[in-house]
C-alpha atoms as a PDB file:
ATOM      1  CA  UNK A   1      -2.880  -9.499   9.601  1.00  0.00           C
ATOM      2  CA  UNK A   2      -0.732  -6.479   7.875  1.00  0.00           C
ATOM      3  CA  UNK A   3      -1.361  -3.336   8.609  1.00  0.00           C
ATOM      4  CA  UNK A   4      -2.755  -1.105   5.491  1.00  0.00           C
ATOM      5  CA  UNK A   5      -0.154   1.233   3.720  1.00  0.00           C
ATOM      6  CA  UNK A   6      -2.109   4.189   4.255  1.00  0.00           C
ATOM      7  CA  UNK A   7      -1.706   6.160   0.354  1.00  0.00           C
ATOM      8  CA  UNK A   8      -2.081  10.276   0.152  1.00  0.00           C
ATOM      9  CA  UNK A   9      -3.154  11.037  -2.909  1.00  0.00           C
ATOM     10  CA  UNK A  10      -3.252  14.754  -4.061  1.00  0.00           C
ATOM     11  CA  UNK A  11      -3.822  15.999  -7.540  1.00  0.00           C
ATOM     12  CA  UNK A  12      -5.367  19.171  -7.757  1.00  0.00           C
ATOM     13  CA  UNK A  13      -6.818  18.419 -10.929  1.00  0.00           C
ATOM     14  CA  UNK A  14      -7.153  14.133 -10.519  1.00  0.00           C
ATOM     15  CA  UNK A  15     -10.192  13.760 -12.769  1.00  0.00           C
ATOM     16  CA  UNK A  16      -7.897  14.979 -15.608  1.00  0.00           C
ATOM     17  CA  UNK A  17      -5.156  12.923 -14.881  1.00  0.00           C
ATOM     18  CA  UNK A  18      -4.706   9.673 -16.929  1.00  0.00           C
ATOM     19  CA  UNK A  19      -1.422   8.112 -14.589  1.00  0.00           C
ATOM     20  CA  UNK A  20      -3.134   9.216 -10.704  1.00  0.00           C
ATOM     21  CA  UNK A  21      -6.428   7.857 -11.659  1.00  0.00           C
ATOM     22  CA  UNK A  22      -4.844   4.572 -13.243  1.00  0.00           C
ATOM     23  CA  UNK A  23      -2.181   4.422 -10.333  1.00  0.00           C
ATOM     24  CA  UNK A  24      -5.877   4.525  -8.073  1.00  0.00           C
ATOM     25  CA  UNK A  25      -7.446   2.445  -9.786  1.00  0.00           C
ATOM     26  CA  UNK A  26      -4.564  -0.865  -9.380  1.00  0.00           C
ATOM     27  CA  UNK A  27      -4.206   0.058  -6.133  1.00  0.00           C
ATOM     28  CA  UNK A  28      -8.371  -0.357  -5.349  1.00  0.00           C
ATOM     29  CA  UNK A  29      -7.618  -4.116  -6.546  1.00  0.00           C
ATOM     30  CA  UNK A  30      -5.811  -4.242  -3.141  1.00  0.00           C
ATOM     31  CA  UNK A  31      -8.540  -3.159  -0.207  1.00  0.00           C
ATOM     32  CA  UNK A  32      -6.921  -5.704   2.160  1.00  0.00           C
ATOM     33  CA  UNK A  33      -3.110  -4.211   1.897  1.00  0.00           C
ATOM     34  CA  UNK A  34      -4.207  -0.255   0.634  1.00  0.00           C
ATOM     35  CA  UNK A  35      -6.294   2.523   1.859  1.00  0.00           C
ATOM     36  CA  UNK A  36      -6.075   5.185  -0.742  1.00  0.00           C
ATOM     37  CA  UNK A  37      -6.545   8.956   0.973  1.00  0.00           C
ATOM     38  CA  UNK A  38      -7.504  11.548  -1.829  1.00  0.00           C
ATOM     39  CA  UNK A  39      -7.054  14.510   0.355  1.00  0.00           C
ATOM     40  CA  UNK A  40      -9.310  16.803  -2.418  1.00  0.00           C
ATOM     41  CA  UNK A  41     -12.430  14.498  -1.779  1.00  0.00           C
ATOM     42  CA  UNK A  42     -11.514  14.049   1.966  1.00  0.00           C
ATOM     43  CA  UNK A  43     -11.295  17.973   2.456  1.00  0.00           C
ATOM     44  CA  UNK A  44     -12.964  19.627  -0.385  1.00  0.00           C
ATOM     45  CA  UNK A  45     -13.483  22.927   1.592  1.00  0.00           C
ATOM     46  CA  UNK A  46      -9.754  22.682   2.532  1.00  0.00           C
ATOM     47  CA  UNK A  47      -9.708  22.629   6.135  1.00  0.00           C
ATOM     48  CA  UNK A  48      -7.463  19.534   7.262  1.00  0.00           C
ATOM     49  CA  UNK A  49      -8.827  17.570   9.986  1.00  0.00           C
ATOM     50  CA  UNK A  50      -5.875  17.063  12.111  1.00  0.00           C
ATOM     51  CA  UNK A  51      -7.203  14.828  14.625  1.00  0.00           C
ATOM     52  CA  UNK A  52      -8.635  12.799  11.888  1.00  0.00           C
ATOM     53  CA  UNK A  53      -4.999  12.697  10.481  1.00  0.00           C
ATOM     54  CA  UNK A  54      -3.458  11.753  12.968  1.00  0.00           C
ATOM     55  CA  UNK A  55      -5.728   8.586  13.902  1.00  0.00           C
ATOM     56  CA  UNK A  56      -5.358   7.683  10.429  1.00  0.00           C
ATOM     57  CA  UNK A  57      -1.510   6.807  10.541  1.00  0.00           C
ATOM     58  CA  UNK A  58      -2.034   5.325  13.929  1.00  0.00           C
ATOM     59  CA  UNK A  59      -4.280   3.160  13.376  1.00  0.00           C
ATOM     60  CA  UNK A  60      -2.328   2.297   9.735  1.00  0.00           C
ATOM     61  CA  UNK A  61       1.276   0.762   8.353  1.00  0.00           C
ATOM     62  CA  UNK A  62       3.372   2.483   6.013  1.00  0.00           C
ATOM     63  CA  UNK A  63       2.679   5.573   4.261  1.00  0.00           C
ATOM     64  CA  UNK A  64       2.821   7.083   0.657  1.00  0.00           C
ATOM     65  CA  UNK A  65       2.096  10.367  -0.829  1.00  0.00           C
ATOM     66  CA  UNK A  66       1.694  10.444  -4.028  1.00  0.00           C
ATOM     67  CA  UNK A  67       1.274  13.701  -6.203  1.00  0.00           C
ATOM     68  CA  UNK A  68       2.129  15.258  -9.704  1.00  0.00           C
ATOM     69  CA  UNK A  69       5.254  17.227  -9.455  1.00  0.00           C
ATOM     70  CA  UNK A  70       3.901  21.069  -9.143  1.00  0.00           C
ATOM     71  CA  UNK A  71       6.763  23.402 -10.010  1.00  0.00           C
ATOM     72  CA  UNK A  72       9.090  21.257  -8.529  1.00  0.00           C
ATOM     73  CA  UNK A  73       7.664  19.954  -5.621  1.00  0.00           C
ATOM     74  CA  UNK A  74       4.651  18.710  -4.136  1.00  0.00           C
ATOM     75  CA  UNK A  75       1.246  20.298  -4.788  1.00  0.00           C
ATOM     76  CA  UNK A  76      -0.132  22.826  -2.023  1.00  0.00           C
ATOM     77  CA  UNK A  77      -2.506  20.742  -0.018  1.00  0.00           C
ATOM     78  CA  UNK A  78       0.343  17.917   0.495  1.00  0.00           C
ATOM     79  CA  UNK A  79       2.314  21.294   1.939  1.00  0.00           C
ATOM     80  CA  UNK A  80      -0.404  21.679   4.222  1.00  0.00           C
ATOM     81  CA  UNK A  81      -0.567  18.173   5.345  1.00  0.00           C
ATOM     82  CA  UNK A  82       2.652  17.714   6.099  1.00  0.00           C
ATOM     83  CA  UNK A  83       2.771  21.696   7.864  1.00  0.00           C
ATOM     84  CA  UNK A  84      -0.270  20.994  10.086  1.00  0.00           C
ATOM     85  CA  UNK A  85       0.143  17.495  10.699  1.00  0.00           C
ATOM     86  CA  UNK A  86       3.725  16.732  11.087  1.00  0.00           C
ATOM     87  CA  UNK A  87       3.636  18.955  14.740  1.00  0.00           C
ATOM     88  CA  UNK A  88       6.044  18.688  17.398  1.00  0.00           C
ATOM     89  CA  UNK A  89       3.994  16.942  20.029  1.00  0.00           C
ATOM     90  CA  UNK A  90       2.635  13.638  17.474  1.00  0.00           C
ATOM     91  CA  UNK A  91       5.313  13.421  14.880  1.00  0.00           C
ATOM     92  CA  UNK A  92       8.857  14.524  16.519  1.00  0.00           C
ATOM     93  CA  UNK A  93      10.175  16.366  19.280  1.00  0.00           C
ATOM     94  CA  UNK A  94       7.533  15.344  22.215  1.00  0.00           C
ATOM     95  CA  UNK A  95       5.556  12.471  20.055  1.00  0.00           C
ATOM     96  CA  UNK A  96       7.290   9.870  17.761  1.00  0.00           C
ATOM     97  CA  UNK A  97       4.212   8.614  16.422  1.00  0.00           C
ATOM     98  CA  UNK A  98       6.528   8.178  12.704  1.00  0.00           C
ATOM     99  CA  UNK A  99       9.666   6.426  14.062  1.00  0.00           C
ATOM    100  CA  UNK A 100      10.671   3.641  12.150  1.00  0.00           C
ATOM    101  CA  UNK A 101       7.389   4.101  10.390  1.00  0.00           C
ATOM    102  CA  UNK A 102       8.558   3.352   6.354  1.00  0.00           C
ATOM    103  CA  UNK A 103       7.485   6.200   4.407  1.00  0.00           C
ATOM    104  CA  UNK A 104       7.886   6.637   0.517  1.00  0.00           C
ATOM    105  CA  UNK A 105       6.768   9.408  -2.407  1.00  0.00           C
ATOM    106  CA  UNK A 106       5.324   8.411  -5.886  1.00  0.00           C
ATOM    107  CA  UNK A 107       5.584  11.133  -8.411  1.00  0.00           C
ATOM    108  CA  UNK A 108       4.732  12.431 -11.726  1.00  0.00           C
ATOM    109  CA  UNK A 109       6.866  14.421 -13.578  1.00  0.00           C
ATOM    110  CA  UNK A 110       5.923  15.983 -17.034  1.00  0.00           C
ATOM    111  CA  UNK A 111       9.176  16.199 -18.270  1.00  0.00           C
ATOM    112  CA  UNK A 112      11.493  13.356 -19.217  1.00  0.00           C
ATOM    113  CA  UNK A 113      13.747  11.592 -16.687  1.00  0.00           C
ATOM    114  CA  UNK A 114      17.103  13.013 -18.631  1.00  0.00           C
ATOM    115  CA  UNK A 115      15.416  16.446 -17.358  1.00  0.00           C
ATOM    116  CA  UNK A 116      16.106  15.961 -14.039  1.00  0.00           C
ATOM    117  CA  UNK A 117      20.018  15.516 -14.355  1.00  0.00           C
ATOM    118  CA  UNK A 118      22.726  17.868 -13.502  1.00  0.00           C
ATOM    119  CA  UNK A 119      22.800  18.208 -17.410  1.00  0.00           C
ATOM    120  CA  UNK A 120      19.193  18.315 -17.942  1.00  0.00           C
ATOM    121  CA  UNK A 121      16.923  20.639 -18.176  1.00  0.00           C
ATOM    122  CA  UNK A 122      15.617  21.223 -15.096  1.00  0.00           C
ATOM    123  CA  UNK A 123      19.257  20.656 -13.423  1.00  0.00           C
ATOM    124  CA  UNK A 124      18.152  18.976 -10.518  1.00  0.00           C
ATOM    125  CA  UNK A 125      17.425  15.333 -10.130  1.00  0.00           C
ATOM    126  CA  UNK A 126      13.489  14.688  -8.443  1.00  0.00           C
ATOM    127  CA  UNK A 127      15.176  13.284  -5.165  1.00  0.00           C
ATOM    128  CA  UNK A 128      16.924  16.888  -5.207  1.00  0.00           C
ATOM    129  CA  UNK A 129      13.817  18.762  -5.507  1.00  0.00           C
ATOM    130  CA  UNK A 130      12.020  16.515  -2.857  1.00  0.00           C
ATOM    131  CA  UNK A 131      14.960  16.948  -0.485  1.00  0.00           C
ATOM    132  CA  UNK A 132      12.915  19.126   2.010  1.00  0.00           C
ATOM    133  CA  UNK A 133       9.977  16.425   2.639  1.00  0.00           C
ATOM    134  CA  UNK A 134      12.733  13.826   2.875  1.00  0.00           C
ATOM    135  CA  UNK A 135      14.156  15.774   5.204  1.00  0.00           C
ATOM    136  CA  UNK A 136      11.061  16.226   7.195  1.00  0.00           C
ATOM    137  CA  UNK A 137      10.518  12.623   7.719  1.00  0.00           C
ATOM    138  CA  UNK A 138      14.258  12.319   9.019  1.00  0.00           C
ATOM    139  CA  UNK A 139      13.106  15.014  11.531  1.00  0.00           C
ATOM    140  CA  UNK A 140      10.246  12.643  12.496  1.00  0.00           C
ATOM    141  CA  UNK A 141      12.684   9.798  12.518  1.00  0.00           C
ATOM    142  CA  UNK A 142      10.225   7.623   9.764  1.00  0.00           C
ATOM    143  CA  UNK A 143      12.323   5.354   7.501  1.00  0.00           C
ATOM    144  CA  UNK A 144      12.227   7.031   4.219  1.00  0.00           C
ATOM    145  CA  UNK A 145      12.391   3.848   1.529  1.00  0.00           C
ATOM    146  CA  UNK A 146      12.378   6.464  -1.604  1.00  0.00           C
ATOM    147  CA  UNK A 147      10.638   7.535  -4.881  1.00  0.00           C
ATOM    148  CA  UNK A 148       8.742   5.995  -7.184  1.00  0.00           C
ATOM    149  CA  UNK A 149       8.676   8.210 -10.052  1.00  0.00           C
ATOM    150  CA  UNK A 150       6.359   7.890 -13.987  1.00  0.00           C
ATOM    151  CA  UNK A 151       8.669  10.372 -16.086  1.00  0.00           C
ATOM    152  CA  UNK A 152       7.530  12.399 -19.516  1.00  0.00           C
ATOM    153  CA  UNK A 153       3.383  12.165 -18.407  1.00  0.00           C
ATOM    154  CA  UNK A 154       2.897  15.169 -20.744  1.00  0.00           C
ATOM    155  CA  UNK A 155       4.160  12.872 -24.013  1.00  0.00           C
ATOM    156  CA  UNK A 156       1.257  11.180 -24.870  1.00  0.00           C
ATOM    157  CA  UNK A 157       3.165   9.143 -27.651  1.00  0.00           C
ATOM    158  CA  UNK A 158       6.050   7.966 -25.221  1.00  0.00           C
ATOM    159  CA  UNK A 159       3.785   7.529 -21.839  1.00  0.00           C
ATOM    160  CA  UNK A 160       0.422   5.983 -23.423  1.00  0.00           C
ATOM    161  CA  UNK A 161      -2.104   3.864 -21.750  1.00  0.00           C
ATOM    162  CA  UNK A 162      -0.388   0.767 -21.909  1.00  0.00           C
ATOM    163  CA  UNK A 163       3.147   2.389 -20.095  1.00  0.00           C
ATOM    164  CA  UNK A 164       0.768   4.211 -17.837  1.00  0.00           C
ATOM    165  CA  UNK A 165      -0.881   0.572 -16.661  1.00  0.00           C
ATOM    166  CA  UNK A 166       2.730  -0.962 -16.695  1.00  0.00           C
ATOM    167  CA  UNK A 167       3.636   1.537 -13.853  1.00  0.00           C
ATOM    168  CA  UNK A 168       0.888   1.057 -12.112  1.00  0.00           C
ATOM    169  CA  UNK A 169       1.084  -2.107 -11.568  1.00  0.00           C
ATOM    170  CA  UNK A 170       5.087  -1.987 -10.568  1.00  0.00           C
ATOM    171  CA  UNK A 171       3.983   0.736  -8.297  1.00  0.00           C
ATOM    172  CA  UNK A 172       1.153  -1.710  -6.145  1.00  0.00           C
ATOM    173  CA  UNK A 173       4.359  -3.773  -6.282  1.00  0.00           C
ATOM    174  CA  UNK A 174       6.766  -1.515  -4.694  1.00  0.00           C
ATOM    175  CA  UNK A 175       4.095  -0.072  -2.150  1.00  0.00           C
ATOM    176  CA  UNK A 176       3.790  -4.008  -1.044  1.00  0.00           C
ATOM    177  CA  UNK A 177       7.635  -4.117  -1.400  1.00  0.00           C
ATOM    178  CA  UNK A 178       7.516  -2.482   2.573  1.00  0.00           C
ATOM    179  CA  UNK A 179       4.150  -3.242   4.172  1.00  0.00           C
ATOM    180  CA  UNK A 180       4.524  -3.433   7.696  1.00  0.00           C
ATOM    181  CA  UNK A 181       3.320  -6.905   8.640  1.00  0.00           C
END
């Protein structure tokens, strides 16, 4: 039997967000392949259980965190995750419980994908502004397989229902794309 991708899902505001709920709501179609992590409804007083963290990707496949883009990077309680999980005696230096574990990032941005060009508006591309948790997992010697990313979310008339259930559905296909087996 494969092992479940394990998905980290943090929105800060998720019962307002059309894409994150829809992108849930595919990947619930899937029990056998995804467990979906909401880390506001897992910690709503904020306190990270690390333990509980930590026996979750052991005992779990590939991993995915998937967040809106939050002035260019990831939202604050994905910062914590990764700062009080990721320590030096499970996920590198003394403990390698990440190596060769495939680990990938599905975004939101608001703006449109031209935005994030060296031209664009925000200058950057997303990859650039992610380079620091990409990074991370390099540290932790995981097997980073990229971004999936659902560009312009803030144009309702461009991004609508319909494109929003498109990339969900690409997305459950790209997640299953590296399953461990």
């Amino acid at each position: 039997m494969a092992k479940k991708t394990v998905v980290i899902v943090d929105h800060p505001s998720f019962d307002r967000s059309n894409a994150h709920r829809r992108f849930v709501e595919e990947m619930r179609k899937y029990p056998d392949d995804i467990l979906i992590h909401n880390l506001q409804s897992a910690y709503p007083t904020g306190t990270i259980d690390v333990a509980n963290e930590h026996c979750l990707i052991d005992n779990n496949g590939s991993i995915v965190f998937e967040f809106p883009i939050y002035w260019f990077t990831c939202p604050p309680k994905t910062k914590e995750w990764l700062d009080k999980v990721l320590t030096h005696d499970w996920a590198f230096k003394d403990g390698h419980h990440l190596k060769g574990r495939k680990i990938g990032l599905c975004v939101t941005c608001g703006s449109e994908e031209e935005a994030y060009t060296a031209q664009g508006r925000h200058h950057r591309s997303i990859e650039e502004y992610l380079a620091s948790m990409q990074r991370a997992f390099e540290m932790c010697d995981a097997d980073y397989v990229g971004t999936f990313a659902l560009y312009g979310i803030n144009d309702a008339k461009k991004v609508d229902a319909e494109a929003i259930g498109q990339k969900a559905r690409e997305y459950v296909d790209w997640i299953k794309s590296f399953q461990v087996k």
